[in-house]
Protein backbone atom coordinates (compact mmCIF):
# COMPACT_ATOMS: atom_id res chain seq x y z
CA UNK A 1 35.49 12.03 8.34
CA UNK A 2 33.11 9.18 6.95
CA UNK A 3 31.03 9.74 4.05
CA UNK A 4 27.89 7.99 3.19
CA UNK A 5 26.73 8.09 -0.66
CA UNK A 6 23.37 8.75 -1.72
CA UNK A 7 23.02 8.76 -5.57
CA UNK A 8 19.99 11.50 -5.34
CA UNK A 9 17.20 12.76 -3.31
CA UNK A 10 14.86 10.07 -2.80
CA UNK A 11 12.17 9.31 -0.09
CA UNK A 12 13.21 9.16 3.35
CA UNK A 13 16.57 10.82 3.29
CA UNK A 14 16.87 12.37 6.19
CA UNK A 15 14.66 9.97 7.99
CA UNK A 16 17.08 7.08 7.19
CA UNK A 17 20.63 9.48 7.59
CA UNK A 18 19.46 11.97 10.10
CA UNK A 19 17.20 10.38 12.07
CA UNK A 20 19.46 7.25 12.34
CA UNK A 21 22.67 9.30 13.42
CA UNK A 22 24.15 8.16 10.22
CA UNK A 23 24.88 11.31 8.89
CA UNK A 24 25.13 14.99 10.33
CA UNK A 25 25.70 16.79 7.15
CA UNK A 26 24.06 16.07 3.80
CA UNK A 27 25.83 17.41 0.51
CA UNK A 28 23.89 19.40 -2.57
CA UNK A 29 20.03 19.79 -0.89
CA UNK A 30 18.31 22.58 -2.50
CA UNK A 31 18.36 25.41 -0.70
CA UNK A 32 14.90 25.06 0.06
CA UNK A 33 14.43 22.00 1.62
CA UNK A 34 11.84 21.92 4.36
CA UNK A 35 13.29 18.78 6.16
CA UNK A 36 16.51 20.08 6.58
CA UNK A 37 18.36 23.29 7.96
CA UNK A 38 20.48 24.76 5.45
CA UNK A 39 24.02 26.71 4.54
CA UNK A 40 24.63 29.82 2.39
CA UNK A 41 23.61 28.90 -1.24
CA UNK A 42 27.25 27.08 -2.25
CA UNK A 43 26.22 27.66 -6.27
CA UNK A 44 23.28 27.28 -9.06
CA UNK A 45 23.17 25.04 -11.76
CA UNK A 46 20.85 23.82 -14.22
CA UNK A 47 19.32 20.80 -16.13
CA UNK A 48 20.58 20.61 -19.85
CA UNK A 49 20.62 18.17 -23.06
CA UNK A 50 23.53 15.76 -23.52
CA UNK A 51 24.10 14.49 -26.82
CA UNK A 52 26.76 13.12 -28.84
CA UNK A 53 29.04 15.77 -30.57
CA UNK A 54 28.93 14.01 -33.34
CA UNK A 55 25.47 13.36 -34.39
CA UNK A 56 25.76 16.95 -35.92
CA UNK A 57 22.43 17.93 -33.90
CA UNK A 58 21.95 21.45 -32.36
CA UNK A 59 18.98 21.90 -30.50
CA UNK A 60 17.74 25.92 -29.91
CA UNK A 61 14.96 25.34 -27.23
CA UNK A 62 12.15 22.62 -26.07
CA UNK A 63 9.95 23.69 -29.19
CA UNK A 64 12.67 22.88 -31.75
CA UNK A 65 11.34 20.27 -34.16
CA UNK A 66 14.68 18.27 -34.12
CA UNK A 67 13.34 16.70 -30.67
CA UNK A 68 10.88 14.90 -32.49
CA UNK A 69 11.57 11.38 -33.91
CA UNK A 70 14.66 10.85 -30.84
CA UNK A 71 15.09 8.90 -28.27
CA UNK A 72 14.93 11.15 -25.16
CA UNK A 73 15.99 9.91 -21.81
CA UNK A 74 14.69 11.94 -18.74
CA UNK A 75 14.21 11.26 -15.09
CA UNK A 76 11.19 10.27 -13.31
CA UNK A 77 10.65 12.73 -11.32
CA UNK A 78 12.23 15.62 -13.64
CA UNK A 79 10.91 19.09 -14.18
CA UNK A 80 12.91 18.34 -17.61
CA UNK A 81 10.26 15.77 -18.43
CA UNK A 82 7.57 18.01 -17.15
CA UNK A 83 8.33 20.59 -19.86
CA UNK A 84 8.84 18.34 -22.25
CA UNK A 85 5.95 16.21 -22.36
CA UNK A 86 3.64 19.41 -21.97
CA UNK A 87 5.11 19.65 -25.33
CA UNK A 88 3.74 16.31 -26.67
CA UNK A 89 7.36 14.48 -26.64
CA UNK A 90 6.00 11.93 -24.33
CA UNK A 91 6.27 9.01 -26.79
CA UNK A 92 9.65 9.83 -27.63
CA UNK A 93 10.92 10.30 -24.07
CA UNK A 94 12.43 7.37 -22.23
CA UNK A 95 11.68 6.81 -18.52
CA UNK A 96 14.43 5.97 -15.62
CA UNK A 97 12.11 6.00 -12.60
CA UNK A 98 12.51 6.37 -9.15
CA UNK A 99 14.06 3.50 -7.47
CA UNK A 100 14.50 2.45 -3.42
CA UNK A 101 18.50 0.86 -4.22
CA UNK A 102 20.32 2.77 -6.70
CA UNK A 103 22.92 2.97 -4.19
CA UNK A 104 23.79 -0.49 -4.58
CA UNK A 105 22.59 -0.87 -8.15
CA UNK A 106 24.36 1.60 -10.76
CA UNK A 107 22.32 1.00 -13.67
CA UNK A 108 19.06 2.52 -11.44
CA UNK A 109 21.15 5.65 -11.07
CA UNK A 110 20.50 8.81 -13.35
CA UNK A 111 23.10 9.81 -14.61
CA UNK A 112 23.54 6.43 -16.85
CA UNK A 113 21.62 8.09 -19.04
CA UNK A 114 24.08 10.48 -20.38
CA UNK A 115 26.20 6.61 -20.41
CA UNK A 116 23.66 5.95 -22.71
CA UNK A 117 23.92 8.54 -25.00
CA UNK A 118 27.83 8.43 -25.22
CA UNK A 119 27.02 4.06 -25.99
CA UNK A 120 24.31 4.95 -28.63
CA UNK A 121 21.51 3.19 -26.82
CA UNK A 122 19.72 7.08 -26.60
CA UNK A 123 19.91 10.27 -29.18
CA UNK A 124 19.80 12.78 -26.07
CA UNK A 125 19.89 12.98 -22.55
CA UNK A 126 17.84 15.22 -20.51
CA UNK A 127 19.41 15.63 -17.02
CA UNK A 128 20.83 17.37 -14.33
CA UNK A 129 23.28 19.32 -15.28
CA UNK A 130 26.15 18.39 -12.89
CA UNK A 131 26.12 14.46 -13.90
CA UNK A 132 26.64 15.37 -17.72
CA UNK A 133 29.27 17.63 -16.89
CA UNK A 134 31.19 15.15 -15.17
CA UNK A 135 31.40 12.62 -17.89
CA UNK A 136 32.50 15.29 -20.37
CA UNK A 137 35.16 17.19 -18.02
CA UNK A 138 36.27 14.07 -15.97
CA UNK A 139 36.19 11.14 -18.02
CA UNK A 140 36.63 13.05 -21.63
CA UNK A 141 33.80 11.95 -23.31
CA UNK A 142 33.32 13.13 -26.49
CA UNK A 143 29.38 14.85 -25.55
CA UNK A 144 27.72 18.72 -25.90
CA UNK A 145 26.04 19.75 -22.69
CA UNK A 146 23.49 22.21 -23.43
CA UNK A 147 21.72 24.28 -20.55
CA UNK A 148 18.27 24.82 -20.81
CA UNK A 149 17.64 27.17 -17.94
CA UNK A 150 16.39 30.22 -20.63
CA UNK A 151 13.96 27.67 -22.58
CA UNK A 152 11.35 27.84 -20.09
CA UNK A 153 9.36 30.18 -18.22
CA UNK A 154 6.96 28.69 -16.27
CA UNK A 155 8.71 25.26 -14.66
CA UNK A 156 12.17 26.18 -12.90
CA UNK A 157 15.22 24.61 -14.68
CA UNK A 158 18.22 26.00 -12.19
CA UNK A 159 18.82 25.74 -8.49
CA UNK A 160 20.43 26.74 -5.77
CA UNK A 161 22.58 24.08 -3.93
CA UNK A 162 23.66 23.85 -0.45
CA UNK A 163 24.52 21.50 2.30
CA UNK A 164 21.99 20.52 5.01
CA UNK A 165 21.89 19.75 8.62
CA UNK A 166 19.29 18.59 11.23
CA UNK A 167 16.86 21.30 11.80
CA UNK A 168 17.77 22.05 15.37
CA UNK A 169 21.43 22.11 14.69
CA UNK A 170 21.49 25.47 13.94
CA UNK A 171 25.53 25.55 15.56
CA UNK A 172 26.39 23.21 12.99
CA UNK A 173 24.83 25.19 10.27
CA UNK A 174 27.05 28.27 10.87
CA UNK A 175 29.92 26.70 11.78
CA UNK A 176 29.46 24.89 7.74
CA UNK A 177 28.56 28.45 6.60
CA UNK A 178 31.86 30.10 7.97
CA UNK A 179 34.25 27.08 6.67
CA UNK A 180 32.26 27.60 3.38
CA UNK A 181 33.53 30.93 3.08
CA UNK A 182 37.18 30.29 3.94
CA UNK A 183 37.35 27.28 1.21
CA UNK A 184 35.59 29.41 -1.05
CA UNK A 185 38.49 29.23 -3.83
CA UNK A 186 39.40 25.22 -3.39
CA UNK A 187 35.52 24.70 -3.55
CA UNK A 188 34.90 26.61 -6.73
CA UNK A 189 37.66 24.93 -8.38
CA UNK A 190 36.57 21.21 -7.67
CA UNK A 191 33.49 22.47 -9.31
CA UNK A 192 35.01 23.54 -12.56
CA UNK A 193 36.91 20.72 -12.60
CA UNK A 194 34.40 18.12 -11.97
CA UNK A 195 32.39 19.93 -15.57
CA UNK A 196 29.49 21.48 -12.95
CA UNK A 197 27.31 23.99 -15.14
CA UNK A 198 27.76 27.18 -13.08
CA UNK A 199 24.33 29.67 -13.66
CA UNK A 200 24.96 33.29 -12.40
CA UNK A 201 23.80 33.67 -8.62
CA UNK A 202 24.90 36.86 -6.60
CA UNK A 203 23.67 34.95 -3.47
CA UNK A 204 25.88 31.71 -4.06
CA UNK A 205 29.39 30.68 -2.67
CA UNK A 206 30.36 30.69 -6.18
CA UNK A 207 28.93 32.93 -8.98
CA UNK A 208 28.84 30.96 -12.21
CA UNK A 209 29.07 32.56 -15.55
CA UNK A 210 25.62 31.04 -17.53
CA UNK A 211 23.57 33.56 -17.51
CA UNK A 212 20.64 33.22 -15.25
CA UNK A 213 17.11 33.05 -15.64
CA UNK A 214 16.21 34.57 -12.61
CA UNK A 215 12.83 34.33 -11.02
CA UNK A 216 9.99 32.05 -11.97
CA UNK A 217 6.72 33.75 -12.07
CA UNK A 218 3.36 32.27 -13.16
CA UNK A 219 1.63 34.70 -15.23
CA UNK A 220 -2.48 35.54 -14.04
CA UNK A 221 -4.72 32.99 -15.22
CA UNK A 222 -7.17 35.02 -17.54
CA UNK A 223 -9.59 31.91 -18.23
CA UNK A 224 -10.68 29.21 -15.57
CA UNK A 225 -11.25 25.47 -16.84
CA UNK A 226 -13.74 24.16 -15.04
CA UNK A 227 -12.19 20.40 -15.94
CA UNK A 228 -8.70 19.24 -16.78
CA UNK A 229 -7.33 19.10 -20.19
CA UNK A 230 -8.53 15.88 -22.36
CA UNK A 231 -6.35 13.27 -22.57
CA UNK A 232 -4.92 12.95 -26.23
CA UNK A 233 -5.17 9.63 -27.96
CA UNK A 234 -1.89 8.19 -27.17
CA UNK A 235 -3.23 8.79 -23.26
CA UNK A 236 -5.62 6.81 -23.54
CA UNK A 237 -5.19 2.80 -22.62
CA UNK A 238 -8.45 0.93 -23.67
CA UNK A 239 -8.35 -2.80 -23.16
CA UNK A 240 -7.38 -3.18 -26.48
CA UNK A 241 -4.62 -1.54 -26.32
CA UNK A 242 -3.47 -2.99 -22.60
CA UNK A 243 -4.03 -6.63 -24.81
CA UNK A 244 -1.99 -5.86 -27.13
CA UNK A 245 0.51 -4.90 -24.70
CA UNK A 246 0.77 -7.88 -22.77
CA UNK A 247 0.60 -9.65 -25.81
CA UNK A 248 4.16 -8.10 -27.01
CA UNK A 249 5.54 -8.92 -23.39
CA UNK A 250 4.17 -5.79 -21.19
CA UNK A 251 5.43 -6.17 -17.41
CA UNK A 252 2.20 -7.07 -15.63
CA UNK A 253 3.59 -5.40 -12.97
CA UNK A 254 4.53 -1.84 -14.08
CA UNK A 255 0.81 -1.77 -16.18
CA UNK A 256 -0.86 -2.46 -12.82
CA UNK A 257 1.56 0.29 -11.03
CA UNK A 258 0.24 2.46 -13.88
CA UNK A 259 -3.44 1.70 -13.73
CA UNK A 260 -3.07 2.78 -10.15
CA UNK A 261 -1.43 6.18 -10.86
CA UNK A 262 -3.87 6.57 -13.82
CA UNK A 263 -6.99 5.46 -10.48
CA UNK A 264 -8.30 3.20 -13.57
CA UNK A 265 -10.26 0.78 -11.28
CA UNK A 266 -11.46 -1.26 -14.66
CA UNK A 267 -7.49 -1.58 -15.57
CA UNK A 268 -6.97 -2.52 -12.00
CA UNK A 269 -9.33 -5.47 -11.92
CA UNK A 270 -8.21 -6.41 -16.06
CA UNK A 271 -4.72 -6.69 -15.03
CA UNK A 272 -5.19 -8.71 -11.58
CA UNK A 273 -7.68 -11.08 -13.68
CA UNK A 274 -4.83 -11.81 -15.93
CA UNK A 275 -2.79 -12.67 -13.45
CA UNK A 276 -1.22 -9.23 -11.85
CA UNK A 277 -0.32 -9.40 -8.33
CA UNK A 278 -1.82 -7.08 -6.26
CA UNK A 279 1.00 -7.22 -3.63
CA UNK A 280 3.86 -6.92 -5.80
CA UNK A 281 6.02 -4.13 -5.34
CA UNK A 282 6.66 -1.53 -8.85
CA UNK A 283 10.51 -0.58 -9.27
CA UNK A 284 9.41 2.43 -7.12
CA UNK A 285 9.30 0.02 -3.90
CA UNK A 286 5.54 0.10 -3.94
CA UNK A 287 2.90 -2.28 -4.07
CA UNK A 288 -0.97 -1.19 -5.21
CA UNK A 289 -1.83 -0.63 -1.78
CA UNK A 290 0.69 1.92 -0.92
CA UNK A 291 0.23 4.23 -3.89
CA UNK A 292 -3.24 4.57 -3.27
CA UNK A 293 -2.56 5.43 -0.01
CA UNK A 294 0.44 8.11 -0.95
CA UNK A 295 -2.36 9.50 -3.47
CA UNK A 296 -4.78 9.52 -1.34
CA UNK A 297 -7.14 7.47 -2.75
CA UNK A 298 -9.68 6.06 -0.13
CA UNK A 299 -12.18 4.21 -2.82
CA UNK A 300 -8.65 2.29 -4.34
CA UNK A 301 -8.29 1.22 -0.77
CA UNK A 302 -11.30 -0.38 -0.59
CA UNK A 303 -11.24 -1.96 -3.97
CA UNK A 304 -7.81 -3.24 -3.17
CA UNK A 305 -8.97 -4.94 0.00
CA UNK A 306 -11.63 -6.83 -2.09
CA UNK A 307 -9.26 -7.99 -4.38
CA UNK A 308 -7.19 -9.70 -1.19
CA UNK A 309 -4.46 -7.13 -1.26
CA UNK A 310 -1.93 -7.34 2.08
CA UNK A 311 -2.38 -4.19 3.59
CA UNK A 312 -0.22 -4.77 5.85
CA UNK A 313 2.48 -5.52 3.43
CA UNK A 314 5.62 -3.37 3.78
CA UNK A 315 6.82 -1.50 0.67
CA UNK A 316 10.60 -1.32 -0.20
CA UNK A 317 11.28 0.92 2.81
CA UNK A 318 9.54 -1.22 5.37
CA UNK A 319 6.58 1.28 5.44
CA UNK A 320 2.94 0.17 5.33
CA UNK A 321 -0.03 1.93 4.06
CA UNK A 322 -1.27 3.07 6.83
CA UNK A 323 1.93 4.66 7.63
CA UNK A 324 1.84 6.51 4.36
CA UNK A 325 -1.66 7.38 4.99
CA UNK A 326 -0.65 8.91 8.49
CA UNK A 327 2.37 10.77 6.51
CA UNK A 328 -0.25 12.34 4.36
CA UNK A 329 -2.30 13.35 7.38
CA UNK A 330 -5.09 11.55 5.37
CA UNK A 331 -8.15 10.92 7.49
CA UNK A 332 -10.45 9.07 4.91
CA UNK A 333 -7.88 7.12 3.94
CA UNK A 334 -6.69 6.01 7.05
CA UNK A 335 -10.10 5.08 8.05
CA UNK A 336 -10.67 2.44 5.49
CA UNK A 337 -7.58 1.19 5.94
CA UNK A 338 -8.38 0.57 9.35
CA UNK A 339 -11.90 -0.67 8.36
CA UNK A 340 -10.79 -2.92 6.34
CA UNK A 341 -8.43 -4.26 8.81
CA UNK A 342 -5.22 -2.96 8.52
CA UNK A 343 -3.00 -3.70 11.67
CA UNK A 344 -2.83 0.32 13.72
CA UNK A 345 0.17 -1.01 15.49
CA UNK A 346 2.45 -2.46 12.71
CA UNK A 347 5.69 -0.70 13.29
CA UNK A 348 8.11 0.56 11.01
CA UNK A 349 11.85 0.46 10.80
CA UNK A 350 12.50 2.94 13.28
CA UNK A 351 9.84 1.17 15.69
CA UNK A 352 7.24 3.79 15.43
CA UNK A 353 3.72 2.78 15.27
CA UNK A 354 1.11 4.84 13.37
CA UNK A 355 -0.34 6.74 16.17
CA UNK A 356 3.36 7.86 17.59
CA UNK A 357 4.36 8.43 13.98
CA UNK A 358 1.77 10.52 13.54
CA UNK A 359 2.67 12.74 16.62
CA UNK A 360 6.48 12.88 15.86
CA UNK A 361 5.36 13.73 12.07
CA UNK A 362 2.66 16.67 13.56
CA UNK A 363 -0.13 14.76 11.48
CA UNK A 364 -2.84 15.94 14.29
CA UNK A 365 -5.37 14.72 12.62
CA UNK A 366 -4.85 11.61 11.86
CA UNK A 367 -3.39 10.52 15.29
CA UNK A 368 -6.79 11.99 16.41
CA UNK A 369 -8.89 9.36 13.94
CA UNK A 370 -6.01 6.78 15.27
CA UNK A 371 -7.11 7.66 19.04
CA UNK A 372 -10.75 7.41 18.38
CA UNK A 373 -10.38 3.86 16.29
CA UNK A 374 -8.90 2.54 19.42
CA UNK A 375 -4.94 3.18 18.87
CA UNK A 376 -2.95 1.65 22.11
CA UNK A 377 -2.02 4.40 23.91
CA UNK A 378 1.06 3.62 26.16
CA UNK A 379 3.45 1.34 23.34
CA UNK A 380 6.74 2.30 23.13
CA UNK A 381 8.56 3.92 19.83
CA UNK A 382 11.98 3.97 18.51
CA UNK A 383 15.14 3.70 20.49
CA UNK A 384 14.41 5.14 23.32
CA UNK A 385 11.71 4.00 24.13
CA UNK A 386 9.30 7.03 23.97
CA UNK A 387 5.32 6.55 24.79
CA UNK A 388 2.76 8.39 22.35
CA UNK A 389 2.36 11.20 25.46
CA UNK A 390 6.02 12.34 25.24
CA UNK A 391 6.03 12.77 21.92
CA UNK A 392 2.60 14.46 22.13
CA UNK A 393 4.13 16.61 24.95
CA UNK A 394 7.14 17.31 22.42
CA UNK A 395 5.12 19.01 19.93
CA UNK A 396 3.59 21.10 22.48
CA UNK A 397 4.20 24.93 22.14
CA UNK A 398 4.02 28.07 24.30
CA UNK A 399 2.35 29.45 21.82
CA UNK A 400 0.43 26.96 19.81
CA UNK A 401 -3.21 28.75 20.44
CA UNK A 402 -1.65 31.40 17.54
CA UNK A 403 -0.37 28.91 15.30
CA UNK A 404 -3.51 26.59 14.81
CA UNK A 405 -7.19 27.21 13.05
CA UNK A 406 -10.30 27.15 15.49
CA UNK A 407 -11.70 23.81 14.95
CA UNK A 408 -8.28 22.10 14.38
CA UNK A 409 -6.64 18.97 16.50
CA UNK A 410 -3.67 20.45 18.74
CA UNK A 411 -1.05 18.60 20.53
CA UNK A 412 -2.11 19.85 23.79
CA UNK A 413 -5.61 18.43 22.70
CA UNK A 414 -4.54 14.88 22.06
CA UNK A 415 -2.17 14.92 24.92
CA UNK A 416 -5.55 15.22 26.75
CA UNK A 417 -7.29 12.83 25.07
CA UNK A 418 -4.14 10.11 26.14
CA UNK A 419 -4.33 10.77 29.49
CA UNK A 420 -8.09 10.94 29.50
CA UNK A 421 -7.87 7.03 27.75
CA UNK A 422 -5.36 6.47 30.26
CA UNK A 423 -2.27 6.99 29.30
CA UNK A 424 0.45 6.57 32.21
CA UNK A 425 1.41 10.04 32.74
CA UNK A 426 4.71 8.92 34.90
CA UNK A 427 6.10 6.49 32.37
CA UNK A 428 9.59 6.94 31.75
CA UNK A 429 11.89 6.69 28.50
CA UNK A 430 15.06 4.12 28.18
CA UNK A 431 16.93 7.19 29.63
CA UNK A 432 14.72 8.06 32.44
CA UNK A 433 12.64 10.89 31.14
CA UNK A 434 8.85 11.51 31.62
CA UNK A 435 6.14 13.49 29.85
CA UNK A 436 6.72 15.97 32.50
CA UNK A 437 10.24 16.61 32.06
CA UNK A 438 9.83 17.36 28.38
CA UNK A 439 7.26 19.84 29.15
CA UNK A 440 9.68 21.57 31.31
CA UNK A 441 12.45 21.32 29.01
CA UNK A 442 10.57 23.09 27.02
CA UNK A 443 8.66 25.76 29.18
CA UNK A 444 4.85 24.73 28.39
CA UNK A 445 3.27 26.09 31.26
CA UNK A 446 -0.29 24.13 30.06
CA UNK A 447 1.21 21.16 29.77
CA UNK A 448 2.86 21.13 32.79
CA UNK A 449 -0.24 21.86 34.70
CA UNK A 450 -2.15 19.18 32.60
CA UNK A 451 0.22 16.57 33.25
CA UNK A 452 0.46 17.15 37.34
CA UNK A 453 -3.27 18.02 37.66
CA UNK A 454 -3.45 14.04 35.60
CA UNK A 455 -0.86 12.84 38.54
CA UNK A 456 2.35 13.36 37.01
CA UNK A 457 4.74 12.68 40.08
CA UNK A 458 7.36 15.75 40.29
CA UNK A 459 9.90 13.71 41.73
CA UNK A 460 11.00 11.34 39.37
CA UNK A 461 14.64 11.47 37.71
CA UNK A 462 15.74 10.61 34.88
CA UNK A 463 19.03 8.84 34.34
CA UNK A 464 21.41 11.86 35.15
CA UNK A 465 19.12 12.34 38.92
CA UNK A 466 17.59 15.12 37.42
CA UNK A 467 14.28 16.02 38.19
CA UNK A 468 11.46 17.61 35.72
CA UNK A 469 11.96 20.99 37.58
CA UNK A 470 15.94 19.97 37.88
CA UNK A 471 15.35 19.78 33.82
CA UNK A 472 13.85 23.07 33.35
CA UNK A 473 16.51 25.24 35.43
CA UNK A 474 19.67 22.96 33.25
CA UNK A 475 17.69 24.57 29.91
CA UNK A 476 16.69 27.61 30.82
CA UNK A 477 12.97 27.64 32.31
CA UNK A 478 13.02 29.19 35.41
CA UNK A 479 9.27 29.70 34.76
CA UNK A 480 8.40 25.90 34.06
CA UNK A 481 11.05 25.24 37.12
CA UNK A 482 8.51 27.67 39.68
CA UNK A 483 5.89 26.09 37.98
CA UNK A 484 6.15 22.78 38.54
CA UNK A 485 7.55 23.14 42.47
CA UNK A 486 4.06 25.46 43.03
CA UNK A 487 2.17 22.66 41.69
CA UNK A 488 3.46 20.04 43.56
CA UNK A 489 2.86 22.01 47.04
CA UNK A 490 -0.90 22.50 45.53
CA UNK A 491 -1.24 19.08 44.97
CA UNK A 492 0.57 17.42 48.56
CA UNK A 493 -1.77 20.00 50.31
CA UNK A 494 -4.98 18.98 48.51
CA UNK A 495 -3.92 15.31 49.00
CA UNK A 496 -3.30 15.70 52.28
């Protein structure tokens, strides 16, 4: 047994443990996790206030005036900071943000913030509630842990945990689910040991004793705003202010990163005028170019690309824009990136280019806009070598004419429009298989018919001698198996 530490759920998880056969099993995923298959809930906990026991404070909710005036440490990407800066504790909360390497660099991690509370550097913590606990029931320290769970109605506070597999390893899944069960004592006693707040949860492994919240419902809005709510003063960055900043030693760097969250295009070109650079990356792992693209932000493209931005540039997980515009499924941005010359067959990490990330991601419509800018059609991707038209014919579905809106792009459409450009329909993987064989594998009777009417050869084998109709029988598709033999008589008679 190997384990592989990840110090919280950050961008590209499962693409870089999954996907890279690093890891089968991933440990405390929220139950609902769309990337990942997973277990019986295992047990709920919460996000809660650390502070010293001995600062004599004792907070009653998120509206309690004794917030104000402290130094508040929360997590970037909190719903704890959510709440509380709806509240107008924003200037007293203090940011650890998102990072790419806090797996090799402890102080990036979140739970040093409840460090910092115990050292005096912060008045309270606000964090999950498992990484407090563990400070105070492991290493003694001499803290209150406070959930919050009941202090809020509107933004969940308390999860569900579980573990996680790959999506088609359902096996795995309820092989995890039944060993659950039998260590069902041991595992609810490393909890309480390890200081985990346990919320009440009739569905979990382990029940807790906090009580519960229960479910989060948004009440009916009763009045419509036609625009959002005004920024209050303290929002507001003029160029005064942003002087005065760099003046008393503001980062150049983060003000630019925040100009571009803010989309304050006058900010943008202050900052890079006073010596910003455009292509540096933010301690997110980002550079200019690539926020604007996860944001979808088309017009910061363009303005980026005038101020001689790379956009080709990687960001700290070797993605470019483009590739974060094709995650998106972002058409207008992807456009001017290409416009303005961005590179459509950069590949990333994994050795997927744009157009055969976008068909292994399922963004239809931007592979589409990829196609039609004049995408190469036959390069490889990843490790085994797969063209774009097997993993088009991957996505392909018996029923797909259900699933999709009239109007939409569908595999089965783009799959046409690659062998249409010319797409080899008999090219064959690093282990042998074709386009062909992965329709079989997985019964697509219109693909199948596509790809032999296009001149998909029936008798090629992949590297076990198997044929595509060989394929279909070894999983099950008598149907594609018929299917493909009928065609191939059709097609030697009409040859011949």
């Amino acid at each position: 047994l190997i384990y592989f530490w990840r110090p919280y759920l950050e961008r590209g998880l499962t693409r870089e443990t999954f996907d890279t056969n690093m890891c089968d099993v991933l440990l405390d995923l929220p139950v609902v996790y769309e990337p990942a298959l997973t277990t019986i809930p295992i047990y709920r906990s919460t996000y809660v206030l650390a502070y010293r026991n001995d600062r004599g404070l004792d907070i009653k909710g998120f509206d309690d005036p004794a917030l104000k005036g402290l130094k508040i440490g929360v997590f970037q990407t909190s719903s704890i900071r959510q709440v509380l800066t709806k509240r107008g504790l924003a200037p007293y909360l203090k940011l650890k943000t998102l990072s790419h390497n806090a797996d090799l660099n402890p102080e990036n991690q979140p739970w040093r913030q409840v460090q910092d509370v115990i050292d005096g550097k912060l008045d309270v913590a606000g964090v999950w509630g498992p990484f407090a606990g563990w400070l105070q029931k492991m290493k003694g320290e001499p803290i209150v842990i406070q959930p919050v769970n009941m202090w809020e109605d509107l933004v969940p506070m308390e999860y569900e945990l579980a573990a996680g597999v790959r999506k088609t390893d359902a096996r795995l899944k309820y092989m995890l689910d039944l060993a659950l069960e039998d260590s069902k004592a041991e595992i609810e006693k490393i909890l309480t040991d390890y200081g985990v707040p346990l919320v009440e949860c009739s569905a979990c492994l382990v029940q807790g004793n906090i009580p519960s919240h229960g479910a989060y419902i948004k009440p009916p809005v009763t009045e419509y705003k036609s625009k959002p709510e005004a920024a209050s003063p303290d929002q507001v960055v003029t160029d005064e202010k942003l002087e005065s900043w760099l003046a008393e030693g503001a980062d150049l760097t983060q003000e630019l990163s925040n100009a571009v969250l803010a989309n304050a295009p006058a900010r943008i070109k202050l900052l890079v005028s006073k010596g910003a650079d455009i292509n540096a990356l933010d301690p997110q792992g980002y550079a200019p170019v690539h926020t604007a693209a996860r944001k979808r932000h088309p017009e910061q493209i363009a303005l980026f690309a005038d101020l001689r931005a790379d956009l080709d540039a990687p960001d700290a997980d070797g993605m470019t824009a483009l590739q974060h515009a094709v995650m998106r499924n972002h058409v207008p941005t992807a456009k001017v990136l290409i416009e303005r010359g961005a590179d459509m067959e950069k590949k990333n990490k994994e050795g997927y280019s744009p157009l055969a990330l976008a068909l292994a991601e399922a963004k239809f419509e931007v592979a589409k806009a990829l196609l039609d800018a004049g995408a190469h059609i036959d390069t490889v991707a990843g490790p085994e070598e797969l063209t774009p038209l097997m993993i088009a014919a991957s996505q392909v579905s018996p029923g797909e004419g259900a699933i999709f809106l009239p109007g939409s792009t569908r595999p089965i459409d783009l799959a046409r429009e690659l062998m249409q450009k010319g797409a080899n329909v008999n090219a064959q993987s690093k282990s042998g298989v074709t386009p062909l064989m992965i329709a079989a594998a997985r019964n697509v009777a219109p693909m199948i018919g596509l790809l032999v009417q296009s001149g998909a050869k029936t008798d090629l084998k992949n590297a076990q001698g198997k044929t595509a109709a060989e394929v279909a029988e070894l999983n099950g598709s008598e149907a594609a198996a018929k299917a493909i033999r009928l065609l191939s008589k059709a097609t030697e008679r009409s040859s011949n």
